[in-house]
Protein backbone atom coordinates (compact mmCIF):
# COMPACT_ATOMS: atom_id res chain seq x y z
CA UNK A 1 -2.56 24.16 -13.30
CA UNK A 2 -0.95 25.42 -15.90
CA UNK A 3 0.95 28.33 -14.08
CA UNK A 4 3.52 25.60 -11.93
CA UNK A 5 5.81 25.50 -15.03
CA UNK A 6 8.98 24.45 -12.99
CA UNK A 7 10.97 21.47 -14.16
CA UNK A 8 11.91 18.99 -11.00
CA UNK A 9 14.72 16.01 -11.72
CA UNK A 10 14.18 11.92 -10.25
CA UNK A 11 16.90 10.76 -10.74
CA UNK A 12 17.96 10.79 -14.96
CA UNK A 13 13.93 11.36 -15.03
CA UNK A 14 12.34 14.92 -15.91
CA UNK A 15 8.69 15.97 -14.83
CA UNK A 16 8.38 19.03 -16.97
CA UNK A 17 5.85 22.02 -17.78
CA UNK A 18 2.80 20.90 -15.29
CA UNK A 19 1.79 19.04 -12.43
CA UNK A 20 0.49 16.46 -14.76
CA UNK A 21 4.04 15.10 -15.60
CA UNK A 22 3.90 13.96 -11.50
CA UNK A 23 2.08 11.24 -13.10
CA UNK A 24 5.14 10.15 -15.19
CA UNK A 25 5.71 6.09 -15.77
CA UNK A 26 6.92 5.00 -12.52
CA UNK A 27 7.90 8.37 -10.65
CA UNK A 28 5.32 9.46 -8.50
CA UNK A 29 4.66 9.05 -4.72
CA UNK A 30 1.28 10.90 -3.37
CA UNK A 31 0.33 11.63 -0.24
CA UNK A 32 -3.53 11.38 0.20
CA UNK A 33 -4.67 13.98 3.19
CA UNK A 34 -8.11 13.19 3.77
CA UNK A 35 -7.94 13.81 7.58
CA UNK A 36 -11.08 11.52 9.17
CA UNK A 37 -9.83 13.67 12.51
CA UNK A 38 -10.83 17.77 12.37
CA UNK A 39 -7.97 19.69 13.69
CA UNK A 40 -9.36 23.16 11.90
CA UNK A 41 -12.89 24.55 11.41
CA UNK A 42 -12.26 23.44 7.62
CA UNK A 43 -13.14 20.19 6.34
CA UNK A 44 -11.53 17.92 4.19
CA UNK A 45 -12.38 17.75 0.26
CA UNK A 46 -11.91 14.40 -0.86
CA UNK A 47 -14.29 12.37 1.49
CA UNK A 48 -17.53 13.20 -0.14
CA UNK A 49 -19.83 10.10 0.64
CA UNK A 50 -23.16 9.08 -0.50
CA UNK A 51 -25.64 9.17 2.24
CA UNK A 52 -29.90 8.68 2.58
CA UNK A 53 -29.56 12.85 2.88
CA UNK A 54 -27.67 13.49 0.12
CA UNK A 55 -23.78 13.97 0.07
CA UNK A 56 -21.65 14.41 2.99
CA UNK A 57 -18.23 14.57 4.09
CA UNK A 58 -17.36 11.32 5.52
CA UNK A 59 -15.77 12.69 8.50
CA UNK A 60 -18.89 15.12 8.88
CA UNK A 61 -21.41 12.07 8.88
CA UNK A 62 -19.23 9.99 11.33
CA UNK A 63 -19.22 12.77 13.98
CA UNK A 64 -23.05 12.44 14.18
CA UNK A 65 -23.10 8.99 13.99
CA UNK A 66 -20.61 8.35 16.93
CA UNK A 67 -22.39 11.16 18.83
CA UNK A 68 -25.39 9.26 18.62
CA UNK A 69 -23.83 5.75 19.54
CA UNK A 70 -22.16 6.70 22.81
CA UNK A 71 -25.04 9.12 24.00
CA UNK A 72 -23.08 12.64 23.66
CA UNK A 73 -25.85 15.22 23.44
CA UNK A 74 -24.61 17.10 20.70
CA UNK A 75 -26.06 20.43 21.45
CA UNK A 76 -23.57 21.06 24.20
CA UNK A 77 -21.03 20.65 21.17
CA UNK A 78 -19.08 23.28 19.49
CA UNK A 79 -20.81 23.56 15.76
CA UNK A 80 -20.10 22.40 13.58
CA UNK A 81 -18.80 19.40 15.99
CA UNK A 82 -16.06 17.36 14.89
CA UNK A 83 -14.63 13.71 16.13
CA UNK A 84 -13.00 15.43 18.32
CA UNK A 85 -14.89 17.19 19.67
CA UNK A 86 -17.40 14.08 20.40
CA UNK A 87 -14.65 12.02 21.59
CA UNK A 88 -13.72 14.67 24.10
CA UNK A 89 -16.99 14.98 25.39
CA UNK A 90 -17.15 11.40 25.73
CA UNK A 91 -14.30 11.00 28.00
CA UNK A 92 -15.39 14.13 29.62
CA UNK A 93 -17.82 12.09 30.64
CA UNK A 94 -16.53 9.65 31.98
CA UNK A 95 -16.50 7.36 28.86
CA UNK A 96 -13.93 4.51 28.23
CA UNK A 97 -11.75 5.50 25.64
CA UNK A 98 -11.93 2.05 24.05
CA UNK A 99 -15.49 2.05 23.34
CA UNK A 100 -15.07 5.21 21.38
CA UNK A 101 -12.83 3.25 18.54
CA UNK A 102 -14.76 -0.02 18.55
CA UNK A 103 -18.25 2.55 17.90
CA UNK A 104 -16.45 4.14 15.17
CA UNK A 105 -15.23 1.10 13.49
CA UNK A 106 -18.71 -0.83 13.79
CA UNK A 107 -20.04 2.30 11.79
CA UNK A 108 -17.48 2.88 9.23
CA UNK A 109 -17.60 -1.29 8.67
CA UNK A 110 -21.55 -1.16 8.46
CA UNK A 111 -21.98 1.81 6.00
CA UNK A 112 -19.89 0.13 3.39
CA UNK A 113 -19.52 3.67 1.22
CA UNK A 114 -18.74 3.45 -2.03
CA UNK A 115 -15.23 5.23 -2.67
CA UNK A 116 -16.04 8.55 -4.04
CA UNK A 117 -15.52 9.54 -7.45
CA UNK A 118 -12.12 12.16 -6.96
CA UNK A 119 -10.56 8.75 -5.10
CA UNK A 120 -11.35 6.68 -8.01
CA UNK A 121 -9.17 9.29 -9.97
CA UNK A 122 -6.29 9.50 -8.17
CA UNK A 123 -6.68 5.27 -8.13
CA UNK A 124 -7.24 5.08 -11.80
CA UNK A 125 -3.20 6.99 -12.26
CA UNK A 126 -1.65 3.73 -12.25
CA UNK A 127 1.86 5.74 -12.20
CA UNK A 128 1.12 6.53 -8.54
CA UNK A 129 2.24 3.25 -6.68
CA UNK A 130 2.48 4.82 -3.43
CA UNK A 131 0.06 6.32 -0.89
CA UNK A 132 -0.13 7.57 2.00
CA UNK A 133 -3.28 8.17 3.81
CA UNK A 134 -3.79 10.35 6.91
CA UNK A 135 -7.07 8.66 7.42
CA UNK A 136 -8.54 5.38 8.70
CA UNK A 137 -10.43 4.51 6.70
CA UNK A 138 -10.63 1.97 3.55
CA UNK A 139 -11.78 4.19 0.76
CA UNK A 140 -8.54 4.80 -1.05
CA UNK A 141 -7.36 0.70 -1.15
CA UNK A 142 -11.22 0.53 -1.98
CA UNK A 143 -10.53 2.82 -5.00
CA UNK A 144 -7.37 1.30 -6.05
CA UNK A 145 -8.56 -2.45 -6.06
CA UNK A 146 -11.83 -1.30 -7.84
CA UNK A 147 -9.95 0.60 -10.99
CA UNK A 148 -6.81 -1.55 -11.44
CA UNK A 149 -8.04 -5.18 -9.84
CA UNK A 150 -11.97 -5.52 -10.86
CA UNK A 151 -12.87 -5.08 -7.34
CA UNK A 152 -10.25 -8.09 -5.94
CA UNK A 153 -8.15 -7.23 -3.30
CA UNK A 154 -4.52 -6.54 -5.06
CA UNK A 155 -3.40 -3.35 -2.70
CA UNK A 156 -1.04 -3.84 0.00
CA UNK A 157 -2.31 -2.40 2.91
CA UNK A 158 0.51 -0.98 5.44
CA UNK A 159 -0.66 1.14 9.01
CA UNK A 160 1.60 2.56 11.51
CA UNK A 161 1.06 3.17 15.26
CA UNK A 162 3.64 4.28 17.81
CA UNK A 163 3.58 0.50 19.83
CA UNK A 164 3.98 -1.50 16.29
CA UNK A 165 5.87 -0.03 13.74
CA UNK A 166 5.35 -1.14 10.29
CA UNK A 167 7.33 -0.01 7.17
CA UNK A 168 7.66 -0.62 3.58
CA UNK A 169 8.54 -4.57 2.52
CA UNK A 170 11.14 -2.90 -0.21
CA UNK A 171 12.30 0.31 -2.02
CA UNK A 172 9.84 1.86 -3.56
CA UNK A 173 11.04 1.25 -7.30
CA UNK A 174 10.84 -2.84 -6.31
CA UNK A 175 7.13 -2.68 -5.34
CA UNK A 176 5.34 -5.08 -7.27
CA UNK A 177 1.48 -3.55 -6.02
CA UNK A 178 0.19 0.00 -5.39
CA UNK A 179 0.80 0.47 -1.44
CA UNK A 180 -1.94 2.28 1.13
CA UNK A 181 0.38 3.21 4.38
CA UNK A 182 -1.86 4.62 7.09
CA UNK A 183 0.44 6.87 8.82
CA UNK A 184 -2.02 7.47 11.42
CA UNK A 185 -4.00 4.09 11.99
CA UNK A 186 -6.02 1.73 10.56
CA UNK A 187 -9.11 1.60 11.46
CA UNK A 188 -9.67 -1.47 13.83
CA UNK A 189 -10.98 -2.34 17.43
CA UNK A 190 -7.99 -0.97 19.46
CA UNK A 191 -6.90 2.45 20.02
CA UNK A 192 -4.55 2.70 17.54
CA UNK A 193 -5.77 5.13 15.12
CA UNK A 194 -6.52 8.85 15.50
CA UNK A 195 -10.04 9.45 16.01
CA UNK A 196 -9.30 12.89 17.98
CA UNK A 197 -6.10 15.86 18.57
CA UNK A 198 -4.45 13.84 21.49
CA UNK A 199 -4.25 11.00 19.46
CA UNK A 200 -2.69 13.26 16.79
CA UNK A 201 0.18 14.61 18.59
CA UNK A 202 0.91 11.45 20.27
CA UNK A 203 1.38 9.85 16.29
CA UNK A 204 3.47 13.00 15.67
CA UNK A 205 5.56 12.95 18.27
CA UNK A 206 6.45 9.17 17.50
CA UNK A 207 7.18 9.35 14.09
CA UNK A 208 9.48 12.45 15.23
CA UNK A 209 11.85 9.53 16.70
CA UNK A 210 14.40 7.88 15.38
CA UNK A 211 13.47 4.84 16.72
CA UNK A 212 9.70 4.68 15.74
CA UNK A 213 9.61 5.61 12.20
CA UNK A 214 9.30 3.65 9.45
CA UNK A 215 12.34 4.50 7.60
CA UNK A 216 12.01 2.91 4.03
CA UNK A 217 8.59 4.85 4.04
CA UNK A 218 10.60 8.19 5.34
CA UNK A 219 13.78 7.98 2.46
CA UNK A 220 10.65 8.28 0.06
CA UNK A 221 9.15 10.57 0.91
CA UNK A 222 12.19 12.70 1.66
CA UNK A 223 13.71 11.70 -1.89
CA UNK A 224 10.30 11.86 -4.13
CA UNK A 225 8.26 14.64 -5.31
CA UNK A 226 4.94 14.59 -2.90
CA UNK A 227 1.71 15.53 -4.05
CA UNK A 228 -0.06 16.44 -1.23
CA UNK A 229 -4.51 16.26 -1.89
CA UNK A 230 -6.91 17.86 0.34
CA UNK A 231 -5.05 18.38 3.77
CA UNK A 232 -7.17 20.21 6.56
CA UNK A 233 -3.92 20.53 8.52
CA UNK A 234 -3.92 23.63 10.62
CA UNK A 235 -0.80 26.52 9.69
CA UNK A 236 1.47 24.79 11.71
CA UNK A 237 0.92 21.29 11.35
CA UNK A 238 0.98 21.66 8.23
CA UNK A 239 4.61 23.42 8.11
CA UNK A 240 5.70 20.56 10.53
CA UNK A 241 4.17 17.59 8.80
CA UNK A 242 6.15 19.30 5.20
CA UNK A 243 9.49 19.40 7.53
CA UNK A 244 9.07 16.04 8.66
CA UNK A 245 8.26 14.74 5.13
CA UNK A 246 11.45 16.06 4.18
CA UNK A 247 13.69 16.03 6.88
CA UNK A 248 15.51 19.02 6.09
CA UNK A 249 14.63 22.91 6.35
CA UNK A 250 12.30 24.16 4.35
CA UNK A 251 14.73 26.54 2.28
CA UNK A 252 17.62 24.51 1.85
CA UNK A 253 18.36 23.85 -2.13
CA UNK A 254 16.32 20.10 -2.74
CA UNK A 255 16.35 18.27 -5.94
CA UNK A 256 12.47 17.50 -5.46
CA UNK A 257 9.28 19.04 -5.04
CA UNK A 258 5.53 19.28 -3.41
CA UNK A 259 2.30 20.39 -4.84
CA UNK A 260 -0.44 21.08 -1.98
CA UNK A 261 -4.05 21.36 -3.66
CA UNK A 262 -6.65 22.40 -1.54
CA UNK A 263 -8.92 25.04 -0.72
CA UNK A 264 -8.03 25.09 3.25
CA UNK A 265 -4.43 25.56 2.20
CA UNK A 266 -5.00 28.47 -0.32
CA UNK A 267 -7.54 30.12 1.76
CA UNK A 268 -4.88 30.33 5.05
CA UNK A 269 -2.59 33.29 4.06
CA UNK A 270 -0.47 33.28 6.35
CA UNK A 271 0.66 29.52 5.35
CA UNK A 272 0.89 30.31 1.57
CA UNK A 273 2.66 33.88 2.92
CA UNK A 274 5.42 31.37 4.71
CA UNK A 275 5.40 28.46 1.88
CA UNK A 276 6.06 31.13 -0.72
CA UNK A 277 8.95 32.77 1.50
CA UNK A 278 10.61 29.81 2.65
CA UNK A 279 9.95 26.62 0.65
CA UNK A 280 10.63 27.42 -3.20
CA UNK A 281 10.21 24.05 -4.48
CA UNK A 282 6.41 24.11 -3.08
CA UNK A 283 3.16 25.04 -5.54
CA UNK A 284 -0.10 25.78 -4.28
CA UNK A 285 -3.43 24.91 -6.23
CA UNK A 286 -7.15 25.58 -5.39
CA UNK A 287 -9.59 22.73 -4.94
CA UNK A 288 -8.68 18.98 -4.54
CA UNK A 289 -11.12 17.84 -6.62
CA UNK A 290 -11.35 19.92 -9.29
CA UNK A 291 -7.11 19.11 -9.30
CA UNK A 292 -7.66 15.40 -9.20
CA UNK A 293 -10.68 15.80 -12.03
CA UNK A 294 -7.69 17.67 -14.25
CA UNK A 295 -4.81 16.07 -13.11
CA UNK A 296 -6.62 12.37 -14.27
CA UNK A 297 -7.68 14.16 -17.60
CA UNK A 298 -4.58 15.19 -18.43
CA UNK A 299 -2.62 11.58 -17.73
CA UNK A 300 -5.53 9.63 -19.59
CA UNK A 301 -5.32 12.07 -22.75
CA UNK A 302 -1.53 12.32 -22.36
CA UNK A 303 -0.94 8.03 -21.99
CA UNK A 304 -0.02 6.40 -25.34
CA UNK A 305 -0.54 3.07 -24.69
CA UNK A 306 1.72 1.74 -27.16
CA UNK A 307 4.89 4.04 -26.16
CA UNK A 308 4.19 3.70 -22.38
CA UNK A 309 4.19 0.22 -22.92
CA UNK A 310 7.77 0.03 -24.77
CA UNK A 311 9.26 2.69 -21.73
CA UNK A 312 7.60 0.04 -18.67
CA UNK A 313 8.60 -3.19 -17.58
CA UNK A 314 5.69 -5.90 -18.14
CA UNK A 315 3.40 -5.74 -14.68
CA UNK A 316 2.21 -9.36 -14.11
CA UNK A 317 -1.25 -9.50 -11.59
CA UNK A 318 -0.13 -10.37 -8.15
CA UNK A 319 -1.04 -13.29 -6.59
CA UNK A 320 -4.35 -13.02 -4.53
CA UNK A 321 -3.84 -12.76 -0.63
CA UNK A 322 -5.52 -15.67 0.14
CA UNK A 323 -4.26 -18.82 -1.60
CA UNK A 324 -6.89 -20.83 -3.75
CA UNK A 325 -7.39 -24.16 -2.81
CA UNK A 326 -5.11 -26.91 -4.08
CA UNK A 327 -2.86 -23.83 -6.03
CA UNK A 328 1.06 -24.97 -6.80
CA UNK A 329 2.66 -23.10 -4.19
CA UNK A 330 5.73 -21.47 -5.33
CA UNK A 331 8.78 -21.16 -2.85
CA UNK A 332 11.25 -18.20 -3.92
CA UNK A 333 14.14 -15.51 -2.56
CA UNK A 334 13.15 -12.10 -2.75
CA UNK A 335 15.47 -11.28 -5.40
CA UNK A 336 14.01 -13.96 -7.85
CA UNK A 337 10.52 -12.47 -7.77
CA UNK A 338 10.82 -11.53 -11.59
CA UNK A 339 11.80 -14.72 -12.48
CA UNK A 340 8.61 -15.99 -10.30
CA UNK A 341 6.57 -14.19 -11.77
CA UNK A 342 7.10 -15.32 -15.02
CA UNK A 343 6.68 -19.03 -13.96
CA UNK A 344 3.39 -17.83 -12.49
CA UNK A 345 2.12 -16.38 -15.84
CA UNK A 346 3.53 -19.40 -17.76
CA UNK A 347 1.46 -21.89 -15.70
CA UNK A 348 -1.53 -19.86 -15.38
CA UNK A 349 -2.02 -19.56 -19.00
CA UNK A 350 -2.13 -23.38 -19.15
CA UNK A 351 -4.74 -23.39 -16.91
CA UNK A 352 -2.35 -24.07 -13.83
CA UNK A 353 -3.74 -22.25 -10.39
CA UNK A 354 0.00 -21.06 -8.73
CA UNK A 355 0.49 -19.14 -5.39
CA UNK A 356 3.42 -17.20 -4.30
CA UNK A 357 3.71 -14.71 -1.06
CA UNK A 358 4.04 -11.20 -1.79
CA UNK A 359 2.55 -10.10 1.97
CA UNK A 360 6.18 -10.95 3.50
CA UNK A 361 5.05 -7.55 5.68
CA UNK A 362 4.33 -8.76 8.86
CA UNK A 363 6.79 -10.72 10.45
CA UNK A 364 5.44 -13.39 13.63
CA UNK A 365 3.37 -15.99 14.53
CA UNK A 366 -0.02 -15.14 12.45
CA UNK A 367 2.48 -14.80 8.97
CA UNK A 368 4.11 -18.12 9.87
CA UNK A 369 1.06 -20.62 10.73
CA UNK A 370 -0.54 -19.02 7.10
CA UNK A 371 2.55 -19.66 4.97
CA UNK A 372 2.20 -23.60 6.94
CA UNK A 373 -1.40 -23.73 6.53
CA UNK A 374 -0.96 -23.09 2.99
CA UNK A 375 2.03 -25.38 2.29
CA UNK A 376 -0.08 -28.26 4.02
CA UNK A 377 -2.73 -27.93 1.38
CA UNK A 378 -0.90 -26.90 -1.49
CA UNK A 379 -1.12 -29.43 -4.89
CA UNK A 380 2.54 -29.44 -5.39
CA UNK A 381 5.58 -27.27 -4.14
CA UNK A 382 7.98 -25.70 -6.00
CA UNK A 383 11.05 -24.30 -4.36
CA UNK A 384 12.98 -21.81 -6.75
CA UNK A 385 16.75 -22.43 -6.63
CA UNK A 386 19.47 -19.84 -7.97
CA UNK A 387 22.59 -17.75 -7.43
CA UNK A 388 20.30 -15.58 -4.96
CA UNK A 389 19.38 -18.81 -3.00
CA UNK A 390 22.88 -19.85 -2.83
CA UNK A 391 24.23 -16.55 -1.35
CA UNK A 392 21.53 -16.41 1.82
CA UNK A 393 22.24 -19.18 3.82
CA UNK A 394 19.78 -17.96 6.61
CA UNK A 395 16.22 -16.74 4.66
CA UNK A 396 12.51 -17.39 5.32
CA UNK A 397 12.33 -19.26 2.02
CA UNK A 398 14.42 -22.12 3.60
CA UNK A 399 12.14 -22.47 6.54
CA UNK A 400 9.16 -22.73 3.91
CA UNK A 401 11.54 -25.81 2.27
CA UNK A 402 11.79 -27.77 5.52
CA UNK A 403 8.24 -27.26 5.88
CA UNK A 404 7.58 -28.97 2.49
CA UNK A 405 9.85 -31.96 3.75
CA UNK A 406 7.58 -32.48 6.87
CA UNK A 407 4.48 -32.69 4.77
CA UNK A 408 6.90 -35.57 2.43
CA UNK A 409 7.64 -37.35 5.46
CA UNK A 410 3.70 -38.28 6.01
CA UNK A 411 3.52 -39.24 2.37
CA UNK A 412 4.08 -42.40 0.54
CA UNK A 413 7.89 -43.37 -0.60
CA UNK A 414 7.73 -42.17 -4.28
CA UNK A 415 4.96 -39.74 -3.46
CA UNK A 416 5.22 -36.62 -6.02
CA UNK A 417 5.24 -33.24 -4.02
CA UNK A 418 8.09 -31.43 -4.31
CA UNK A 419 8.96 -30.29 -8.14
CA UNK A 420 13.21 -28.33 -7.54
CA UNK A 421 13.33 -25.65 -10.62
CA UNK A 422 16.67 -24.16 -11.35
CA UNK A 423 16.34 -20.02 -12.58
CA UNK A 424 19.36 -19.58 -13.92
CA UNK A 425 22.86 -21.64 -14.11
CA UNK A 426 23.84 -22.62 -10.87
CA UNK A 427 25.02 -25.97 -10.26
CA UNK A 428 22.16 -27.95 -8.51
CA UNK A 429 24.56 -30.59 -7.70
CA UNK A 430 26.70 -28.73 -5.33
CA UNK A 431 23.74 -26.30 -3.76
CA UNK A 432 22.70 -25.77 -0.42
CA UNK A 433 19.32 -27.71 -0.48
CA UNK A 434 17.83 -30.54 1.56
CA UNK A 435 19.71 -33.67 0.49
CA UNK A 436 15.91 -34.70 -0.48
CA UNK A 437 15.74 -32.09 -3.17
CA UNK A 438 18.91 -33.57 -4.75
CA UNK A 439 17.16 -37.17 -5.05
CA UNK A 440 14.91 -35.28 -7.18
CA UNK A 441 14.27 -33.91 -10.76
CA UNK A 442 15.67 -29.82 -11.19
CA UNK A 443 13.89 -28.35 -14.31
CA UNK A 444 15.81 -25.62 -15.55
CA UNK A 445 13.40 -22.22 -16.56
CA UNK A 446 15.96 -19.88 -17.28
CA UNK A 447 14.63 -16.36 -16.19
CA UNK A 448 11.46 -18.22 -15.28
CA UNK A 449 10.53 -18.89 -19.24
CA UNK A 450 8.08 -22.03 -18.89
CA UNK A 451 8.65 -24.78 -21.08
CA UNK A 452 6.04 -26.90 -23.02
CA UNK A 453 7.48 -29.59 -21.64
CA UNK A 454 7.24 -28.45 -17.83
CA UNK A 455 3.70 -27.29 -18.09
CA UNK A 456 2.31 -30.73 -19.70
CA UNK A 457 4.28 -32.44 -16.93
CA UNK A 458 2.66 -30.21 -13.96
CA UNK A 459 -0.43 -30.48 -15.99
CA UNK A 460 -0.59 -34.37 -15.92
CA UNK A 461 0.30 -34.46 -12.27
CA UNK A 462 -2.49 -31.94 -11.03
CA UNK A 463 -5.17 -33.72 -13.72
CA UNK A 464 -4.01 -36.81 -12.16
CA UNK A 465 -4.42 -35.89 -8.60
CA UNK A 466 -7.73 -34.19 -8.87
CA UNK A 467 -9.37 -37.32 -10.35
């Protein structure tokens, strides 16, 4: 590693002297290639599972297993066979496509593999807040909620497919989690992941139009140094899947970089001949997990706790998904979440279970009834007012106040629900709230600092109600 000496600029940011400094606080994107799918007689190096027969790659292992669910006699297979290849065979056959993703899913979902220990790595970087898988399956959000969550789910899982197009919530830089994106399927019941080469180029050819790509996720990758891990991408696709990464030719001056590290990419000459010709800004290392192994070595022995944390803003936990039962429910506009998150931490340390939504990443029916559900059954509701609130008279965050007043309307007159806190000066007099919220109490938390005062209050009232 230590031969890619070049300095790269993000933004007023440097990443100097070696590929370790892509790990700097809070300027990294990677891009995880751990292709499930074979498109090349080479294999993939980060997908090394456990298995009753010793370590395998996971792809390897699933070919056999699918083979042997949907009856594919594997001996008139090319060897070594891939998921391809069996899925080919299948609808050779005569096989309904369908059945081939439910198989796969039932056998990835019943295995339960432990993430392997390169993935764990790359998880443990906590500087890397952005992934992006070419696989389906869950190892990598596995990994990431294992070393920086205890095991809870904290990652925000994000999948695209050409009929439901799903892109980042925010900018990159505003991301309060680490983010999986599947950029070709999830795995689920449906065909929309790719198990085999048609279902590749049909996710290529998508994301090739303007219409069907995500395009928060597209700015940053174009705009980020990438840090491509153990791609099995054939010569081409790999040249095309770099060009549409960037959006730009190859050898036109960029501010940003690549690494690709990987023994399919060094070993295919011809690709390193035309990288080292045409894309300048592109290094080339051996070995994905020998790279990860380093790469983590040199951030943990590099990190000085104390400076990194003077240089990094504080990172509060996010909420769970799921919202514990009888949690204060906390109603907010995007642009408040700091503020939020600070009245989170406040009442949590005095023992005070809070919920806010930080999934706003699927918009439609299934988002709406859980954001209900949970208002229904919340202990008490607090809506966040500001300046932000004031300047979006249209915002989900109002629809999530009028469904606090139809749970008041069931309740007794006098009935405490409903608990208005004020982030910063704006007169609460003269806002654009319910004309209910005005009857009420506004506790002013300036930049979300807690007060003694509010947290004995909210104390009392949930003491009070649980008795």
């Amino acid at each position: 590693m230590d031969d890619c000496c070049n300095s790269y600029s993000v933004g007023r940011e440097r990443l100097l002297y070696s590929v370790a400094r892509y790990a700097r606080v809070g300027y990294a994107s990677a891009i995880i290639e751990q292709a499930l799918f074979s498109i090349s007689p080479f294999r993939p190096e980060l997908l090394q599972i456990r298995t009753d027969k010793g370590p395998r790659l996971l792809h390897d292992w699933a070919a056999e297993k699918l083979a042997a669910r949907l009856n594919v006699d594997s001996r008139e297979l090319p060897q070594p066979y891939t998921l391809n290849d069996v899925v080919c065979w299948f609808l050779a056959a005569r096989g309904r496509r369908e059945e081939a993703y439910v198989r796969l899913r039932s056998i990835l979902k019943d295995a339960n593999f432990e993430p392997p220990t390169a993935l764990r790595q790359l998880a443990a970087i906590t500087d890397f807040d952005l992934f992006v898988s070419t696989t389906c399956d869950p190892l990598l959000e596995t990994a990431i909620n294992l070393e920086r969550f205890g095991g809870t789910p904290g990652t925000d899982v994000l999948s695209y497919a050409p009929n439901r197009v799903a892109d980042l919530p925010v900018e990159r830089d505003r991301l309060q989690r680490p983010v999986v994106y599947h950029l070709f399927g999830r795995m689920s019941a449906s065909p929309t992941y790719v198990i085999s080469d048609e279902d590749l180029l049909e996710f290529f050819c998508a994301l090739q139009s303007e219409h069907l790509a995500p395009e928060k996720l597209f700015y940053e990758l174009e705009h980020n140094h990438l840090l491509f891990i153990g791609s099995n991408f054939s010569n081409w696709l790999a040249r095309l899947f770099l060009r549409m990464t960037k959006r730009q030719r190859l050898s036109d001056p960029r501010d940003v970089g690549e690494v690709l590290a990987g023994d399919h990419t060094i070993e295919d000459d011809r690709l390193v001949s035309f990288l080292q010709q045409v894309s300048v800004r592109t290094r080339i290392f051996a070995g994905a997990e020998r790279f990860v192994q380093e790469l983590h070595g040199r951030w943990m022995a590099r990190r000085k706790p104390a400076a990194l944390a003077s240089l990094s803003p504080v990172r509060y936990l996010p909420p769970s998904r799921e919202m514990p039962d009888h949690a204060v429910f906390i109603s907010y506009a995007r642009e408040d979440l700091p503020a939020v998150q600070k009245i989170k931490a406040g009442l949590e340390a005095a023992g005070i279970t809070t919920w806010f939504d930080m999934d706003r990443l699927e918009a439609g029916d299934d988002y709406d009834r859980k954001i209900r559900h949970n208002i229904a059954r919340c202990s008490y509701f607090i809506p966040v007012i500001s300046a932000n609130t004031e300047r979006r008279l249209e915002a989900y965050f109002r629809r999530e106040w009028s469904y606090a007043m139809d749970r008041v309307r069931n309740m007794a007159e006098g009935a405490l629900f409903i608990l208005p806190v004020c982030v910063d000066a704006t007169n609460v007099v003269n806002t654009h709230v319910p004309e209910r919220f005005k009857a009420l109490h506004f506790t002013q938390l300036l930049g979300g600092e807690v007060t003694d005062d509010f947290t004995r209050r909210l104390s009392d009232f949930t003491h009070a109600r649980s008795r």
